[in-house]
PDB file of N, CA and C in Angstrom:
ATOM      1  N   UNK A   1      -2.769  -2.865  -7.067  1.00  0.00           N
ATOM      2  CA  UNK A   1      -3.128  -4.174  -6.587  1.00  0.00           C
ATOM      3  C   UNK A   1      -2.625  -5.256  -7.544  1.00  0.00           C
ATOM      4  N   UNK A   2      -2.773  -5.227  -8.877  1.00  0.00           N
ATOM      5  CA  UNK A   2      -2.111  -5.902  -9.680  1.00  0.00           C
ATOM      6  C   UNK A   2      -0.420  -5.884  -9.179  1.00  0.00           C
ATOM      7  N   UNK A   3      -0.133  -4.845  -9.433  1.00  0.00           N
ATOM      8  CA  UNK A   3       1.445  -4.976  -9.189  1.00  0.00           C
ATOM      9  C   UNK A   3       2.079  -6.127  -8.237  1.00  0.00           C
ATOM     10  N   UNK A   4       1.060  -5.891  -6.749  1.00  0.00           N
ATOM     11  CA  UNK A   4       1.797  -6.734  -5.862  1.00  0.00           C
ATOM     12  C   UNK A   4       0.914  -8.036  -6.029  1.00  0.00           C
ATOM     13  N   UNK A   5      -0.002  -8.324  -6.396  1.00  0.00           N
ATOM     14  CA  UNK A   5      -0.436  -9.619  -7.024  1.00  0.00           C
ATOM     15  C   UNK A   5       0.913 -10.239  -7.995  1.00  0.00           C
ATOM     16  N   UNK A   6       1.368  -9.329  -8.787  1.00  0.00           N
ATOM     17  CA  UNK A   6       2.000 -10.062  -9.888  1.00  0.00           C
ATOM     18  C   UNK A   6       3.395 -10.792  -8.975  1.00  0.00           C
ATOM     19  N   UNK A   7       3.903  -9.745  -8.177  1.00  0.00           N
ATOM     20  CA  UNK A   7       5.234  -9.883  -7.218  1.00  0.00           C
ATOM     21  C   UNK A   7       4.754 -10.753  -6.657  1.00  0.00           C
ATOM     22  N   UNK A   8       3.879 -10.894  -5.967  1.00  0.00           N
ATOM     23  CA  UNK A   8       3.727 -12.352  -4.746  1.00  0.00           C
ATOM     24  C   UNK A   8       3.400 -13.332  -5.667  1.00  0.00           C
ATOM     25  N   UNK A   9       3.054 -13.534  -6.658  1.00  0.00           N
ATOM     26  CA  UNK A   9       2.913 -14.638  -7.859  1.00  0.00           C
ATOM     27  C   UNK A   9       4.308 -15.194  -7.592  1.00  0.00           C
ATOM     28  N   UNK A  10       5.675 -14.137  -7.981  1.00  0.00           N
ATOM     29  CA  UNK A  10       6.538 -14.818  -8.336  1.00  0.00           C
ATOM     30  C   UNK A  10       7.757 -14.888  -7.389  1.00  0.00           C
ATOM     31  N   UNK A  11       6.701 -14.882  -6.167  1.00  0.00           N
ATOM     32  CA  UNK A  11       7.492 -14.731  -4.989  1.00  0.00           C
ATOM     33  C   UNK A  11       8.640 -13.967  -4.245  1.00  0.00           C
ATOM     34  N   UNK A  12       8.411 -12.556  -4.542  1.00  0.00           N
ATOM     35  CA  UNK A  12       8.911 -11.072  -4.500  1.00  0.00           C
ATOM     36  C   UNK A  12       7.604 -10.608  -3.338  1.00  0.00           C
ATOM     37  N   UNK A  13       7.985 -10.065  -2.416  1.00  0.00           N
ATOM     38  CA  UNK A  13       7.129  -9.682  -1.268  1.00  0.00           C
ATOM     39  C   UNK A  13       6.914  -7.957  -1.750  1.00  0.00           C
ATOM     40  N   UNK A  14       5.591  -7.594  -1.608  1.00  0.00           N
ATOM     41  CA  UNK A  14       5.450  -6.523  -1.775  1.00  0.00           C
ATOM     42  C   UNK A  14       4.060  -6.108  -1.097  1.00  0.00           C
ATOM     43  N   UNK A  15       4.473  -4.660  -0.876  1.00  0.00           N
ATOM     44  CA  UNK A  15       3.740  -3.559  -0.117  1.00  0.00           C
ATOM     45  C   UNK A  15       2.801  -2.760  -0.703  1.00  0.00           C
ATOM     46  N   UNK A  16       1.604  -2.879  -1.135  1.00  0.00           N
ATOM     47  CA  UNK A  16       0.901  -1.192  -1.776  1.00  0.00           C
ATOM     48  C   UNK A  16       0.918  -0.462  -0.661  1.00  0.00           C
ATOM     49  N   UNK A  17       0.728   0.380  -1.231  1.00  0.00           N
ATOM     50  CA  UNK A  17       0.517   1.556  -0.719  1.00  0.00           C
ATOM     51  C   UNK A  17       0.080   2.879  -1.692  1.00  0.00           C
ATOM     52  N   UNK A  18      -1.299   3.412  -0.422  1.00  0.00           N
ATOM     53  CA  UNK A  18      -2.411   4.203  -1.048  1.00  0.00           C
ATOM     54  C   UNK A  18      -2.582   5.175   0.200  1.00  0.00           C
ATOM     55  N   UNK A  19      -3.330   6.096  -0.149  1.00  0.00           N
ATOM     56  CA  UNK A  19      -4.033   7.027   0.714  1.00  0.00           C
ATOM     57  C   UNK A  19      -5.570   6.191   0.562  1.00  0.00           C
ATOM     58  N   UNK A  20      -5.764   6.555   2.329  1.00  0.00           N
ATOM     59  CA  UNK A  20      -7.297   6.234   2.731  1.00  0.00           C
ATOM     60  C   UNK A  20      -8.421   6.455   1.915  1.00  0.00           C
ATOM     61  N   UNK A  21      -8.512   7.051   0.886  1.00  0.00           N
ATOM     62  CA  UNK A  21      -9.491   7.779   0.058  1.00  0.00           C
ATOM     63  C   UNK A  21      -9.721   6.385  -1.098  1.00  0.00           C
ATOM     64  N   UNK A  22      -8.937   5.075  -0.737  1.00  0.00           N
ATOM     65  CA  UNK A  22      -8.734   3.997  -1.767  1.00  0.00           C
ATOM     66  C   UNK A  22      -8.660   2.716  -1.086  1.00  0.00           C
ATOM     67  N   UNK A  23      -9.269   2.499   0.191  1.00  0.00           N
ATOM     68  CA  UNK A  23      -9.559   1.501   1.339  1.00  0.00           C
ATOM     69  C   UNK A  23     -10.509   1.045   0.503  1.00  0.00           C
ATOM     70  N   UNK A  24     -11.647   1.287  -0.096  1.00  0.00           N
ATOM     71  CA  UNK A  24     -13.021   0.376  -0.436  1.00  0.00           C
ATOM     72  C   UNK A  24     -12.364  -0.352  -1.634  1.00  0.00           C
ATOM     73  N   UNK A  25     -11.817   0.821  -2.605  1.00  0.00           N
ATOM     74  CA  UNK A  25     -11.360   0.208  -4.245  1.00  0.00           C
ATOM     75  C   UNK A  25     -10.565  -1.217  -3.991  1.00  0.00           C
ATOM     76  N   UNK A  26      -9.787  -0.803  -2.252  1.00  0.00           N
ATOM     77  CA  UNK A  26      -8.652  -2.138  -2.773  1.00  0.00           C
ATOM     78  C   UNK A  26      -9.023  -2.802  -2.180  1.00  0.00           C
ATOM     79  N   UNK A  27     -10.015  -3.064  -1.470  1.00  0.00           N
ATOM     80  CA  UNK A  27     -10.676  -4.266  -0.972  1.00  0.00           C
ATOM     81  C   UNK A  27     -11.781  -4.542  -1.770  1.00  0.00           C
ATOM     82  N   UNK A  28     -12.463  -4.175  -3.087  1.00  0.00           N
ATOM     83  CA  UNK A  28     -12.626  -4.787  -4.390  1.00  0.00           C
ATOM     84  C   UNK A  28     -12.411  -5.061  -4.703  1.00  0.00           C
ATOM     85  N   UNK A  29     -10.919  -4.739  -5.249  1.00  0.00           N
ATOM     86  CA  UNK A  29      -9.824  -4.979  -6.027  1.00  0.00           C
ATOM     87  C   UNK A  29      -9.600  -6.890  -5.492  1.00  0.00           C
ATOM     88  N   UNK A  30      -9.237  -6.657  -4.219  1.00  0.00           N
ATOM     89  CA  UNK A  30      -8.548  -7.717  -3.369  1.00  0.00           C
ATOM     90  C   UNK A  30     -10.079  -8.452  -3.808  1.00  0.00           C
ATOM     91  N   UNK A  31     -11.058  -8.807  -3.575  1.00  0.00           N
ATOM     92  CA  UNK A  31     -12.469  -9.464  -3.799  1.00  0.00           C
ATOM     93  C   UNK A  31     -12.148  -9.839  -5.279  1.00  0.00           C
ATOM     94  N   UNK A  32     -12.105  -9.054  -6.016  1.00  0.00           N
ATOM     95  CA  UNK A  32     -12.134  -9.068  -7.343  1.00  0.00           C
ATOM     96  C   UNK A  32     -10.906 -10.244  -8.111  1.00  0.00           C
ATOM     97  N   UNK A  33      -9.840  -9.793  -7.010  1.00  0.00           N
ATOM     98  CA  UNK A  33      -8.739 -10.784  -7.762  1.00  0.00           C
ATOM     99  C   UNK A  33      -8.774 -11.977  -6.696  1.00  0.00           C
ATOM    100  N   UNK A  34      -9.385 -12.104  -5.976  1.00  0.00           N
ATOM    101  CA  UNK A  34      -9.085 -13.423  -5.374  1.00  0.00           C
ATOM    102  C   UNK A  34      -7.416 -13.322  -4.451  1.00  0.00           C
ATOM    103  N   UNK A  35      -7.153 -12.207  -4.141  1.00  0.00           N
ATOM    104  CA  UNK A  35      -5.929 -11.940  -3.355  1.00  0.00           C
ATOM    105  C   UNK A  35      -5.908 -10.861  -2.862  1.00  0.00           C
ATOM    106  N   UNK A  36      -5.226 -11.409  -1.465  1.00  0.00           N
ATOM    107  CA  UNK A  36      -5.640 -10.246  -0.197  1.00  0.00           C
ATOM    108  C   UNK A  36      -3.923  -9.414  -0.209  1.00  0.00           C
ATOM    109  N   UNK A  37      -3.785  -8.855  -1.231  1.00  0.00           N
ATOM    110  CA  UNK A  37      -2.432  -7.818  -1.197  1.00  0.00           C
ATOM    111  C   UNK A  37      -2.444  -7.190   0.588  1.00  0.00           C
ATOM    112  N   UNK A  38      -1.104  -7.621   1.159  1.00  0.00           N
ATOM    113  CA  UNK A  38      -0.794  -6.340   2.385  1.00  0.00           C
ATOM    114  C   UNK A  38      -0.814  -4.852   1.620  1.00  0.00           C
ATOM    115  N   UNK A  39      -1.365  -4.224   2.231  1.00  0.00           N
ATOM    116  CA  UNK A  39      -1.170  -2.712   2.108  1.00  0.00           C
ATOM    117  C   UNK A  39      -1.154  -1.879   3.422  1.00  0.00           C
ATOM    118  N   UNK A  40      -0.855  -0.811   2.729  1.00  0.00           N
ATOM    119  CA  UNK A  40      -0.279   0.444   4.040  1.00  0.00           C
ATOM    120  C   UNK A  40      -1.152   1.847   2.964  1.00  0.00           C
ATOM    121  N   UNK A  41      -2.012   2.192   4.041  1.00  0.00           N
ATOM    122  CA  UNK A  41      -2.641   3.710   3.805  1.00  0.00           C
ATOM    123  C   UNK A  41      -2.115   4.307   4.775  1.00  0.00           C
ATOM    124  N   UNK A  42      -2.196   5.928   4.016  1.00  0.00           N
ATOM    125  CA  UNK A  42      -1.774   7.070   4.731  1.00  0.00           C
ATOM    126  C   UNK A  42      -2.969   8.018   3.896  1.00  0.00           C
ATOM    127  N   UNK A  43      -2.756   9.048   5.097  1.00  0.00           N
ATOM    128  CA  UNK A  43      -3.763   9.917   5.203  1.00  0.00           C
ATOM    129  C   UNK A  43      -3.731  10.620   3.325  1.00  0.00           C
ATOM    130  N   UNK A  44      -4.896  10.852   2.966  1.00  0.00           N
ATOM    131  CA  UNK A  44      -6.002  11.635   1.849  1.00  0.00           C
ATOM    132  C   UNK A  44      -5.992  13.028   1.784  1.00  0.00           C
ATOM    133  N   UNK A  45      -5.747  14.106   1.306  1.00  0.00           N
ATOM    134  CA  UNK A  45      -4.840  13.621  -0.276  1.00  0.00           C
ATOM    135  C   UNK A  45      -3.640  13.553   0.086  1.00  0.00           C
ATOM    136  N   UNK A  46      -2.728  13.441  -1.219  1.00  0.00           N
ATOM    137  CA  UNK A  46      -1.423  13.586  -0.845  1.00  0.00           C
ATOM    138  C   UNK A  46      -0.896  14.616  -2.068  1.00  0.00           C
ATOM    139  N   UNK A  47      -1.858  14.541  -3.474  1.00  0.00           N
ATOM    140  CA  UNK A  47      -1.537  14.894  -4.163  1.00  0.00           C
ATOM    141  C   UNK A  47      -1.217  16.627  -4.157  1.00  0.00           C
ATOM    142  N   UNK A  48      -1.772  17.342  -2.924  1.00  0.00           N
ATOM    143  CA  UNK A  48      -1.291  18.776  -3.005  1.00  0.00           C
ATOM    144  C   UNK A  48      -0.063  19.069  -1.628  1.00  0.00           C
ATOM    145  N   UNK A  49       0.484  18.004  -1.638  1.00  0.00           N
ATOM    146  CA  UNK A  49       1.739  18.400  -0.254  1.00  0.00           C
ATOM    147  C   UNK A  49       2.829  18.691  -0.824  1.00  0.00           C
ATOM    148  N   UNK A  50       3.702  19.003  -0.300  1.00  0.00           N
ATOM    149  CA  UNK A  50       4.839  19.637  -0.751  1.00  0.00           C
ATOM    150  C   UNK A  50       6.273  18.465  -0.237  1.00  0.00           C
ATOM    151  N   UNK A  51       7.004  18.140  -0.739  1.00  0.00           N
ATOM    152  CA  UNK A  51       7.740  17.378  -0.390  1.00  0.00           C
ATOM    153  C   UNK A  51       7.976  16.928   1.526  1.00  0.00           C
ATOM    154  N   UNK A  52       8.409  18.251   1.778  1.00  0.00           N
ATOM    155  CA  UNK A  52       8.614  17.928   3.435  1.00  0.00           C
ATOM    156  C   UNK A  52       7.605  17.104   3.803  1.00  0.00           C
ATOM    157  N   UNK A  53       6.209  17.407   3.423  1.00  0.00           N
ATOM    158  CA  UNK A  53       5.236  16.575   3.764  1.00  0.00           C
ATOM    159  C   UNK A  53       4.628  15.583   3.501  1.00  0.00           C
ATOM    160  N   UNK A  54       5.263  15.060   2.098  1.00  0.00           N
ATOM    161  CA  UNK A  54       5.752  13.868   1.489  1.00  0.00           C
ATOM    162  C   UNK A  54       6.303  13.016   2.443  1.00  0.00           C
ATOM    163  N   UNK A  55       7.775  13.537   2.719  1.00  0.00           N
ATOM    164  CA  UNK A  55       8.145  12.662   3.760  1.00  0.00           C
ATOM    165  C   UNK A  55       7.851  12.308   4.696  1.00  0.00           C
ATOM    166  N   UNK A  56       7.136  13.000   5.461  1.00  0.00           N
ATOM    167  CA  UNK A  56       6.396  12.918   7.008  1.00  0.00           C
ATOM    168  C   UNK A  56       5.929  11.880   6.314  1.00  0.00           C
ATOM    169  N   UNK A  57       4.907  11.566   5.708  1.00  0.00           N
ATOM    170  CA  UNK A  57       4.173  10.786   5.575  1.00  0.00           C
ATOM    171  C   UNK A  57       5.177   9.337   5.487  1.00  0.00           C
ATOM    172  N   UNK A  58       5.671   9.432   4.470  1.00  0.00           N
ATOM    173  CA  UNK A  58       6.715   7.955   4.190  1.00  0.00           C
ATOM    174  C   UNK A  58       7.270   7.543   5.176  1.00  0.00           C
ATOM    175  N   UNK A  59       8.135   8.517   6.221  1.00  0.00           N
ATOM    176  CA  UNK A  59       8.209   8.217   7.152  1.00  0.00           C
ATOM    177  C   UNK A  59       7.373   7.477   8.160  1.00  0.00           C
ATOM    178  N   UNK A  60       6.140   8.464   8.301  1.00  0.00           N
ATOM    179  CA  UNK A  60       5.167   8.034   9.382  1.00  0.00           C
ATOM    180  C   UNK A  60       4.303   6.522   8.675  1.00  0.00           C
ATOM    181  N   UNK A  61       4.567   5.813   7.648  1.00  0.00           N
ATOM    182  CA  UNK A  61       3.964   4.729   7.207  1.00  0.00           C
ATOM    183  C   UNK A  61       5.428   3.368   6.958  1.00  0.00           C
ATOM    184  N   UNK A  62       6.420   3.968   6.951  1.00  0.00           N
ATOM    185  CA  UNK A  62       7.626   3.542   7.065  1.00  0.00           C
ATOM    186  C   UNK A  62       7.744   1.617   7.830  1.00  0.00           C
ATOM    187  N   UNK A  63       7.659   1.945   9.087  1.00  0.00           N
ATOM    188  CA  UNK A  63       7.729   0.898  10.242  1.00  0.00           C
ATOM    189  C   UNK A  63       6.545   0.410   9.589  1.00  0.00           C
ATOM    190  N   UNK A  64       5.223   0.670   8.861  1.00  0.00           N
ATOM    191  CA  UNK A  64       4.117  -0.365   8.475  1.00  0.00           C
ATOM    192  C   UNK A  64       4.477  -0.859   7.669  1.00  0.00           C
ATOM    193  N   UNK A  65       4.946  -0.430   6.300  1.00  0.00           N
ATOM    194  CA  UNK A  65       5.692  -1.276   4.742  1.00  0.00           C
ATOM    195  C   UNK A  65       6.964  -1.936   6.188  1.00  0.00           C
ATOM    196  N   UNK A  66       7.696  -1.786   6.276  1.00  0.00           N
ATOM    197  CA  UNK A  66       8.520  -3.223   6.385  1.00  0.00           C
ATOM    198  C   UNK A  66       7.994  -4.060   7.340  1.00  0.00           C
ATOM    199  N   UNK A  67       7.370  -3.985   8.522  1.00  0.00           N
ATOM    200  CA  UNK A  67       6.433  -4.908   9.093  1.00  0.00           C
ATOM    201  C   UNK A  67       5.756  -5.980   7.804  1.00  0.00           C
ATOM    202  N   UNK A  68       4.778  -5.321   6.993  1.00  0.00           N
ATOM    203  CA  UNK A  68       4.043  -5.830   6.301  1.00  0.00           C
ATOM    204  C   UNK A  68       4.553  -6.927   4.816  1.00  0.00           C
ATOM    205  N   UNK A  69       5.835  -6.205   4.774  1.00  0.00           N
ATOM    206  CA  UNK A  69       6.835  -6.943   3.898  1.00  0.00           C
ATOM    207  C   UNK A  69       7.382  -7.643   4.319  1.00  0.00           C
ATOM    208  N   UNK A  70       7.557  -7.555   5.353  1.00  0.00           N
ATOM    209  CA  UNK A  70       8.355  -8.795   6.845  1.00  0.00           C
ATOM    210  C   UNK A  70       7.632 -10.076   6.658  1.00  0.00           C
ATOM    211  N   UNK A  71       6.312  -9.348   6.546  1.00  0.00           N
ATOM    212  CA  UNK A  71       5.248 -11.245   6.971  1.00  0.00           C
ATOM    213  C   UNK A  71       5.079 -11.499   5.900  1.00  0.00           C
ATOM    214  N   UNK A  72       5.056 -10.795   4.498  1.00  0.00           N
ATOM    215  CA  UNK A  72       4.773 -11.878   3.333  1.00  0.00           C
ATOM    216  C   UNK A  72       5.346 -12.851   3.324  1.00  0.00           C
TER     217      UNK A  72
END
């Protein structure tokens, strides 16, 4: 959340992106800093997939990061 706080500071459009398991944190986060970062979740965990399923995912969240980078 910092990250793309710092980028839209300096007018660089940017995307987080998290797994669902981090919807509450970054809408703290976003409360907390006084900025509503676009983000893109994908499905929880991710940390035990194996590449192929890596990609599915990037893929399947793909069309949301550039939509969402579109409207910054």
């Amino acid at each position: 959340m910092h990250d793309i706080t710092d980028l839209e500071s300096r007018g660089i459009p940017g995307v987080g992106v998290a797994s669902t398991e981090f919807i509450p944190a970054a809408a703290a986060q976003a409360e907390s800093l006084g900025f509503d970062a676009a983000m893109v979740f994908v499905q929880h965990p991710i940390q035990d997939r194996d590449d192929d399923e890596m990609r599915a995912l990037a893929e399947a969240a793909y069309d949301k990061i550039v939509a969402r980078v579109s409207m910054s």
